[in-house]
Protein backbone atom coordinates (compact mmCIF):
# COMPACT_ATOMS: atom_id res chain seq x y z
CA UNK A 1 3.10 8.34 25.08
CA UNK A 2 0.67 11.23 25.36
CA UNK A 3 -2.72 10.27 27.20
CA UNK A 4 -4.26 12.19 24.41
CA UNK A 5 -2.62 9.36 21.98
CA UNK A 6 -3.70 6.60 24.23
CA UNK A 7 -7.06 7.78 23.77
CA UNK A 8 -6.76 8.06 20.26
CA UNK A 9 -5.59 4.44 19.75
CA UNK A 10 -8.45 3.24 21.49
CA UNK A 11 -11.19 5.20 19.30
CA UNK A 12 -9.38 5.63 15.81
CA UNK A 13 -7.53 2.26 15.22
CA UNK A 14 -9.10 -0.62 14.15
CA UNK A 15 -8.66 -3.75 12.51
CA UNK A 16 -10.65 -4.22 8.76
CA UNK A 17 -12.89 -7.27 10.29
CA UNK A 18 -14.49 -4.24 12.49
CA UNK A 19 -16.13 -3.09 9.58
CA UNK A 20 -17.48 -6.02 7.31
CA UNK A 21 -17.85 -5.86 3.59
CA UNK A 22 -21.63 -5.47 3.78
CA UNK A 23 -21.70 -2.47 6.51
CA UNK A 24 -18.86 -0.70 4.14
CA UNK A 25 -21.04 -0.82 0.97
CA UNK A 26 -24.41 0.23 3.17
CA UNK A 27 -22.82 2.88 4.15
CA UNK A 28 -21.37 4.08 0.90
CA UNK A 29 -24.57 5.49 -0.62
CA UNK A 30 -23.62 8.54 -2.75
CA UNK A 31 -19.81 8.87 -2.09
CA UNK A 32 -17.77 7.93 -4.80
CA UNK A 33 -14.48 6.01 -4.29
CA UNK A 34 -11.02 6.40 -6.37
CA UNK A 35 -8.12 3.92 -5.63
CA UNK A 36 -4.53 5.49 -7.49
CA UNK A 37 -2.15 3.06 -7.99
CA UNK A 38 1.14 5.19 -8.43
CA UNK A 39 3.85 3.25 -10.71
CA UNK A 40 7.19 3.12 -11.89
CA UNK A 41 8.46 -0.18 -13.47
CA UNK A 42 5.68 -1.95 -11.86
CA UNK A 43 5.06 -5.04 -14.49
CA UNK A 44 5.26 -7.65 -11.95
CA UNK A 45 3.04 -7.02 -9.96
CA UNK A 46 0.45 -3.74 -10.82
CA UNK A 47 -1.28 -6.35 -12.74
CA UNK A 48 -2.66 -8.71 -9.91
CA UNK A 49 -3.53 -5.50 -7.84
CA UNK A 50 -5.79 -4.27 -10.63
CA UNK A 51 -7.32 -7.79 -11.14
CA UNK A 52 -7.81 -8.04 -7.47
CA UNK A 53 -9.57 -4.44 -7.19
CA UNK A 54 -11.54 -5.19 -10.39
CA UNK A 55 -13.17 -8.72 -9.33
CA UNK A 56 -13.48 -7.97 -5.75
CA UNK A 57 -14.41 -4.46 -5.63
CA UNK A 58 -15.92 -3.24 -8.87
CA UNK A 59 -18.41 -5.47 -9.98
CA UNK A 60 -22.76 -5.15 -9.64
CA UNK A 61 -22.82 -6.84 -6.24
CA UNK A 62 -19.54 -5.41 -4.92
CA UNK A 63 -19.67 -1.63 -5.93
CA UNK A 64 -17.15 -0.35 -3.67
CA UNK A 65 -14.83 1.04 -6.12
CA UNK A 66 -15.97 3.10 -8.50
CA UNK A 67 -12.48 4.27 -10.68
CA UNK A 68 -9.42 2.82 -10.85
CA UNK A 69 -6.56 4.60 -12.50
CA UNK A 70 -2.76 3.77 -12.81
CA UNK A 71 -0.99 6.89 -13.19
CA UNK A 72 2.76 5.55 -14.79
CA UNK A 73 5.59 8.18 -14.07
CA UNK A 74 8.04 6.85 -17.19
CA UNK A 75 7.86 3.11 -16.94
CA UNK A 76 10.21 1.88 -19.27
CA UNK A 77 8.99 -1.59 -18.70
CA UNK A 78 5.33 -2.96 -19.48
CA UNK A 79 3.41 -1.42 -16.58
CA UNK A 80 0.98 0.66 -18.50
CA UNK A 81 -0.02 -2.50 -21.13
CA UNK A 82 -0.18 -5.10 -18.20
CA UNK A 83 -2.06 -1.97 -15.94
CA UNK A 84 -4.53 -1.47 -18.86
CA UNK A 85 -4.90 -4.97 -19.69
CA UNK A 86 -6.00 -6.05 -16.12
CA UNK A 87 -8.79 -3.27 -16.37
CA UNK A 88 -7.47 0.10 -14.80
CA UNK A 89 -7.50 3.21 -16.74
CA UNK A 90 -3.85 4.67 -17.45
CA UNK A 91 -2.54 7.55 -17.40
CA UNK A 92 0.82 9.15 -17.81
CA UNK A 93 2.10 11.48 -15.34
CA UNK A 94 3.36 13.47 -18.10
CA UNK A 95 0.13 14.10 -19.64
CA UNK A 96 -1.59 15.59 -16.29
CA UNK A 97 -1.11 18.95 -16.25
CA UNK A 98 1.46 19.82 -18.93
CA UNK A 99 1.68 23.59 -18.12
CA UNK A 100 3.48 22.08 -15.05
CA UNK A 101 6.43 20.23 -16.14
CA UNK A 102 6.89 17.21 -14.09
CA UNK A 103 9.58 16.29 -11.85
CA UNK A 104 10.32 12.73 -10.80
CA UNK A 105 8.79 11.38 -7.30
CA UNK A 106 6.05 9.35 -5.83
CA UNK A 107 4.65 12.72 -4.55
CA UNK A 108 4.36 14.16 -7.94
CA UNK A 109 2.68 11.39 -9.18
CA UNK A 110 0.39 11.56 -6.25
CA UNK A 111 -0.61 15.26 -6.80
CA UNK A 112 -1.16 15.15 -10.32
CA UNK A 113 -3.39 12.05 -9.72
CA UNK A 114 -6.07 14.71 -8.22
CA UNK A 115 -6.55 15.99 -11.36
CA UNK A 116 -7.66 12.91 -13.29
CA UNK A 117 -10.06 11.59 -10.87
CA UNK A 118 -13.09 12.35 -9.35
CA UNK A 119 -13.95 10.43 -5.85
CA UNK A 120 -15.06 11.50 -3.09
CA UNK A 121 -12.97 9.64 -1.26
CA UNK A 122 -8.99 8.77 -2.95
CA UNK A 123 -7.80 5.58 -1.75
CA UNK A 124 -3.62 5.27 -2.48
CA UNK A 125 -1.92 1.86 -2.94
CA UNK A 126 1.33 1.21 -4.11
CA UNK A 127 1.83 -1.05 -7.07
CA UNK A 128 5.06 -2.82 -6.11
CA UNK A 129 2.51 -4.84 -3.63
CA UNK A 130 2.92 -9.07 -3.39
CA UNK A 131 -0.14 -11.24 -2.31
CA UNK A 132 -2.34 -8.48 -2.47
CA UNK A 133 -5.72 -8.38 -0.81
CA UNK A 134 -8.69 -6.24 -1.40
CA UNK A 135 -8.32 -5.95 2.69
CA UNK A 136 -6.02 -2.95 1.91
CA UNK A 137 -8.83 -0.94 0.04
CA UNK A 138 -11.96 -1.95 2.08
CA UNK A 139 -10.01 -1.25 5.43
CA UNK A 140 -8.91 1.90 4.96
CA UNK A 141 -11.66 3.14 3.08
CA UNK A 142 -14.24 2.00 5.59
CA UNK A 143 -14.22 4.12 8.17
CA UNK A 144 -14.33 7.28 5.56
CA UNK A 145 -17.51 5.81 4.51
CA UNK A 146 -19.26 4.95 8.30
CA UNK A 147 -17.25 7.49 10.27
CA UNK A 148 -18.02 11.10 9.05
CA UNK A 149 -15.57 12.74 11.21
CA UNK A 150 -13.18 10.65 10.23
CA UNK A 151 -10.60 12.43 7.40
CA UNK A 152 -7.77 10.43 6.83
CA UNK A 153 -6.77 6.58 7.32
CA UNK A 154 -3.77 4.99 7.39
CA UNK A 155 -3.62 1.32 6.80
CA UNK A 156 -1.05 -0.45 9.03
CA UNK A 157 0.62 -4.34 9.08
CA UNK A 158 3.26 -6.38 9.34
CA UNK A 159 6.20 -5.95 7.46
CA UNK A 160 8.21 -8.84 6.40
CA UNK A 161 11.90 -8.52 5.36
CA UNK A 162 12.60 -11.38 3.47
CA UNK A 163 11.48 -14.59 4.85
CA UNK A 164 12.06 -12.37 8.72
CA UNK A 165 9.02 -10.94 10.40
CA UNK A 166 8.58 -7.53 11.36
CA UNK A 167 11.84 -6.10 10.36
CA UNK A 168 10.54 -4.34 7.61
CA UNK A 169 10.22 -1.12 7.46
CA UNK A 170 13.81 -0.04 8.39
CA UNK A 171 13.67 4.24 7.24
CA UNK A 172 10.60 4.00 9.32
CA UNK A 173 12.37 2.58 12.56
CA UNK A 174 15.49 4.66 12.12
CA UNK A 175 14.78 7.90 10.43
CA UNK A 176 10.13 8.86 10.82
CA UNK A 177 9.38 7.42 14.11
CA UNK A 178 11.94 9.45 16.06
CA UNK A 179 11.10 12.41 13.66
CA UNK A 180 7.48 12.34 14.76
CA UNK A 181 7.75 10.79 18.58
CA UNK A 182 10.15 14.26 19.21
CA UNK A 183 8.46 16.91 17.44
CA UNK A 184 4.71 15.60 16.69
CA UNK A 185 4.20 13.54 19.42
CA UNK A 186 0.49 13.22 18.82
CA UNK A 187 1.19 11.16 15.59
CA UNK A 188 3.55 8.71 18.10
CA UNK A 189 0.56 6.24 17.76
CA UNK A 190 0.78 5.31 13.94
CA UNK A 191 2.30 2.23 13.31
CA UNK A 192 2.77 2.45 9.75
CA UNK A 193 3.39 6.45 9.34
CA UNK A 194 5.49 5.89 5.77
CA UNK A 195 2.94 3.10 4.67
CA UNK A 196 1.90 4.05 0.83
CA UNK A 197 -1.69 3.02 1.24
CA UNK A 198 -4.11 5.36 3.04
CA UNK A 199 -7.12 7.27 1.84
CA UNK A 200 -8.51 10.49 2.34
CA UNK A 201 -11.39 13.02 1.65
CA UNK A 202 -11.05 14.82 -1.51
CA UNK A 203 -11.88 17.67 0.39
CA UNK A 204 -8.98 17.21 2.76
CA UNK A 205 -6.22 16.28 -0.15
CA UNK A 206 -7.08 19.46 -2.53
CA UNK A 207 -6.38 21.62 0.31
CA UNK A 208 -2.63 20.31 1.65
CA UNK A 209 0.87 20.81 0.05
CA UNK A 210 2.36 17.49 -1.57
CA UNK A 211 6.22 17.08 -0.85
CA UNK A 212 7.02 15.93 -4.78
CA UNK A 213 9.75 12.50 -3.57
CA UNK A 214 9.72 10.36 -0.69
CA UNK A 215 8.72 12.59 2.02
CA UNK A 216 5.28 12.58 0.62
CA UNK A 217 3.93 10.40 3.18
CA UNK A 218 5.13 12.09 6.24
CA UNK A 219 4.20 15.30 4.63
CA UNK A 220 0.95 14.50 4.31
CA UNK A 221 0.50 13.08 7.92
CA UNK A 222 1.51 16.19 9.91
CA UNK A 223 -0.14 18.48 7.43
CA UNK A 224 -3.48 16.61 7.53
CA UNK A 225 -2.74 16.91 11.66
CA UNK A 226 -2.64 20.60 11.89
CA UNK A 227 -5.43 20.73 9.36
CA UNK A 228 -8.56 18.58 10.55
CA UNK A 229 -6.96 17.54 14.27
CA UNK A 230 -5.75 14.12 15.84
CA UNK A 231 -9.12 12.48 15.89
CA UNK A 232 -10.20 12.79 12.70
CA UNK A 233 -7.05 10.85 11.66
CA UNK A 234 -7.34 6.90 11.98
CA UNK A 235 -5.83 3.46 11.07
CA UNK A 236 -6.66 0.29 10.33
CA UNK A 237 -5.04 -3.26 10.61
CA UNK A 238 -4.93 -4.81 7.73
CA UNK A 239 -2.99 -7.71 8.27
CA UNK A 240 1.10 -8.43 6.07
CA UNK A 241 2.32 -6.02 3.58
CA UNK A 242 4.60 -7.97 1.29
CA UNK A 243 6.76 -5.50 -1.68
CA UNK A 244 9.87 -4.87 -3.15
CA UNK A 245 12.80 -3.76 -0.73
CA UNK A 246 15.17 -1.19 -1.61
CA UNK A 247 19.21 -1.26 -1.17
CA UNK A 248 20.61 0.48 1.84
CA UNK A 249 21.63 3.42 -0.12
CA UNK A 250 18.61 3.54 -1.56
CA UNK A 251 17.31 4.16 1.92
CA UNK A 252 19.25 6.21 3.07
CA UNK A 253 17.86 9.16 0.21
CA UNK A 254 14.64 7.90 1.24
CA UNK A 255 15.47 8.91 4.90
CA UNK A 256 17.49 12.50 3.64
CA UNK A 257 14.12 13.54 1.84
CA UNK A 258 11.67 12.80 4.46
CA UNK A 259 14.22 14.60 7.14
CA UNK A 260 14.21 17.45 4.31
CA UNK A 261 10.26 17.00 4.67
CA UNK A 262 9.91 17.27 8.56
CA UNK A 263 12.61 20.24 8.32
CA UNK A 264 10.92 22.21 6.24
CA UNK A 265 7.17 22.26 8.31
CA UNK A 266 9.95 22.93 11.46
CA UNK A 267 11.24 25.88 9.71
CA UNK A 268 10.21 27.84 6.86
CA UNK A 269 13.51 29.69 7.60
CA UNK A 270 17.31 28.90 6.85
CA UNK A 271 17.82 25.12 6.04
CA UNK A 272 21.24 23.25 5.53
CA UNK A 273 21.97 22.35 2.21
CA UNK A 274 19.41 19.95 0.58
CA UNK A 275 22.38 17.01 -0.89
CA UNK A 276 23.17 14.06 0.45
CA UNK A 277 26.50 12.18 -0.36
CA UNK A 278 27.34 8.61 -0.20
CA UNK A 279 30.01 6.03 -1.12
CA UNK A 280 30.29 3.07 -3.23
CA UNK A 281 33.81 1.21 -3.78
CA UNK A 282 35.62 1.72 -6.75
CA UNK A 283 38.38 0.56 -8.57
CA UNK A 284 40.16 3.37 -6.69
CA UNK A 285 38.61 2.83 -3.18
CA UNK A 286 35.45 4.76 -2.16
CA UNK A 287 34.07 7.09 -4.56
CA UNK A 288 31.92 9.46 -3.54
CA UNK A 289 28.09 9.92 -5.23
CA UNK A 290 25.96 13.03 -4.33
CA UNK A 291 22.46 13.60 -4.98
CA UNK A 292 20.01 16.14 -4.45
CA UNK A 293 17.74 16.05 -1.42
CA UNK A 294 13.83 16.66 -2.78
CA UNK A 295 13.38 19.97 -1.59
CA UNK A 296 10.13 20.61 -4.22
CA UNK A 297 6.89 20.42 -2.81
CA UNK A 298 3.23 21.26 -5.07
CA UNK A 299 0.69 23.87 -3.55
CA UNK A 300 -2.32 22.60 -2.59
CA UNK A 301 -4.36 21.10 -5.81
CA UNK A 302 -7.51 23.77 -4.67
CA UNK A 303 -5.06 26.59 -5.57
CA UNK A 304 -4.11 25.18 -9.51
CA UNK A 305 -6.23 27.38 -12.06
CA UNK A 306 -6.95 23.88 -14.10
CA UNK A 307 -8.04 21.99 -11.23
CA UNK A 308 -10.35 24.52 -9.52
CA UNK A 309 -12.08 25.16 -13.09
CA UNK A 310 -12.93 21.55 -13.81
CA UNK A 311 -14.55 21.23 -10.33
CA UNK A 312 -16.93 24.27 -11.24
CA UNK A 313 -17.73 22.68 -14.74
């Protein structure tokens, strides 16, 4: 490991019970604080995160939080009634923007949330999260509040697979931690470099390019690296992430769009060609199923006509 990491994991990674509830809300003063929950298919759960946010977070003694919105990319399921019923403001992707038809991704979803909030500060948590604690929003949006040179915060945990600890996390392991150790070294220190929940500076997000699918994460990390530097970057312990696990092939177009991701900031030259093929048995044997890599990625949100004029109103 770099010494310049070393020394970076000894000033910009902390655990949440560094910064206690009351110096996090002292410190808040005039910055304003979104929390996104992106979601797709999300019933089970998006409701209890919501509930959590809204009694812990968001009430007259606890004003950390101060808008909560569920942006729903085509739930076909009832995420947006049990969303809205819990107390988040909905939205649907589809509506956000519509000059710019959507395409589907976590990114996307992600992007367009920029437009229909207003923070300071945008704190991103996935909705497919089990035994959720407000510890995933205070943590990671602490140091934002008491650290001004601090940009961007990763949360980081334990990852569970099944009733197994720490083996979660498996396109991390195998596919983003190699990507970054080799050719970003100074990101080697994050433990949880795909983790959906982080926050970030407004002023930060508006100005970096959001890879649409599942190399949104990664994207975001090394682009936030060459923009603000190493130590304005930081993470925070916030104890188990429980969540829906995906099937191995599943993973594996998780893995093909975040190696599409790296690619692309390695080269803005030729690239291979962005489809990745895999097999499933058939009544014939293996039969072969290909599917486009994500190889989309939105312009910074400063540069979108819509965006920049509702920040001057």
């Amino acid at each position: 490991m770099l010494e310049e990491v070393e020394r970076w994991l000894t000033r910009r990674s902390w655990s949440v019970s560094d910064r206690p509830l009351e110096r996090v809300l002292a410190a808040k003063r005039g910055t304003t604080v979104s929390v996104v929950l992106p979601a797709l298919n999300e019933e089970a759960t998006v409701g209890d995160i919501v509930g959590v946010i809204r009694r812990e977070l968001m009430t007259g003694t606890v004003p950390l939080v101060d808008e909560l919105v569920v942006v729903d990319s085509g739930s076909t399921d009832r995420t947006a009634e049990v969303a809205a019923a819990a107390g988040a403001r909905v939205v649907a992707r589809d509506d956000i923007l519509p000059r710019i038809p959507a395409v589907p991704g976590k990114g996307e979803v992600l992007w367009r949330s920029l437009m229909v909030t207003s923070g300071d500060v945008v704190c991103f948590v996935d909705a497919d999260l089990r035994d959720f604690s407000a510890d995933f929003v205070t943590g990671i949006v602490g140091p934002l509040l008491t650290d001004p040179d601090v940009e961007f915060v990763k949360a980081m945990y334990d990852r569970p697979f099944g009733d197994t600890p720490g083996q979660g996390g498996r396109v991390t392991e195998l596919v983003a931690r190699p990507l970054l150790n080799l050719h970003w070294p100074r990101l080697a220190g994050f433990v949880q470099p795909l983790g959906g929940e982080y926050a970030a500076r407004r002023s930060l997000l508006e100005r970096l390019p959001f890879p649409v699918g599942y190399g949104v994460e990664l994207g975001l990390l090394v682009d936030a690296l060459h923009t603000v530097g190493l130590d304005a970057l930081a993470q925070v312990d916030v104890g188990v992430r429980k969540h829906r696990h995906q099937d191995g092939q599943a993973l594996g177009r998780m893995a093909a769009a975040i190696y599409r991701t790296a690619q692309l900031r390695l080269s803005r030259g030729h690239l291979v060609r962005p489809w990745l093929t895999q097999f499933e048995r058939g009544p014939a044997g293996f039969e072969p199923r290909t599917y486009p890599v994500d190889t989309e990625e939105r312009p910074p949100i400063a540069e979108i006509t819509e965006y920049a004029r509702r920040h001057v109103a």
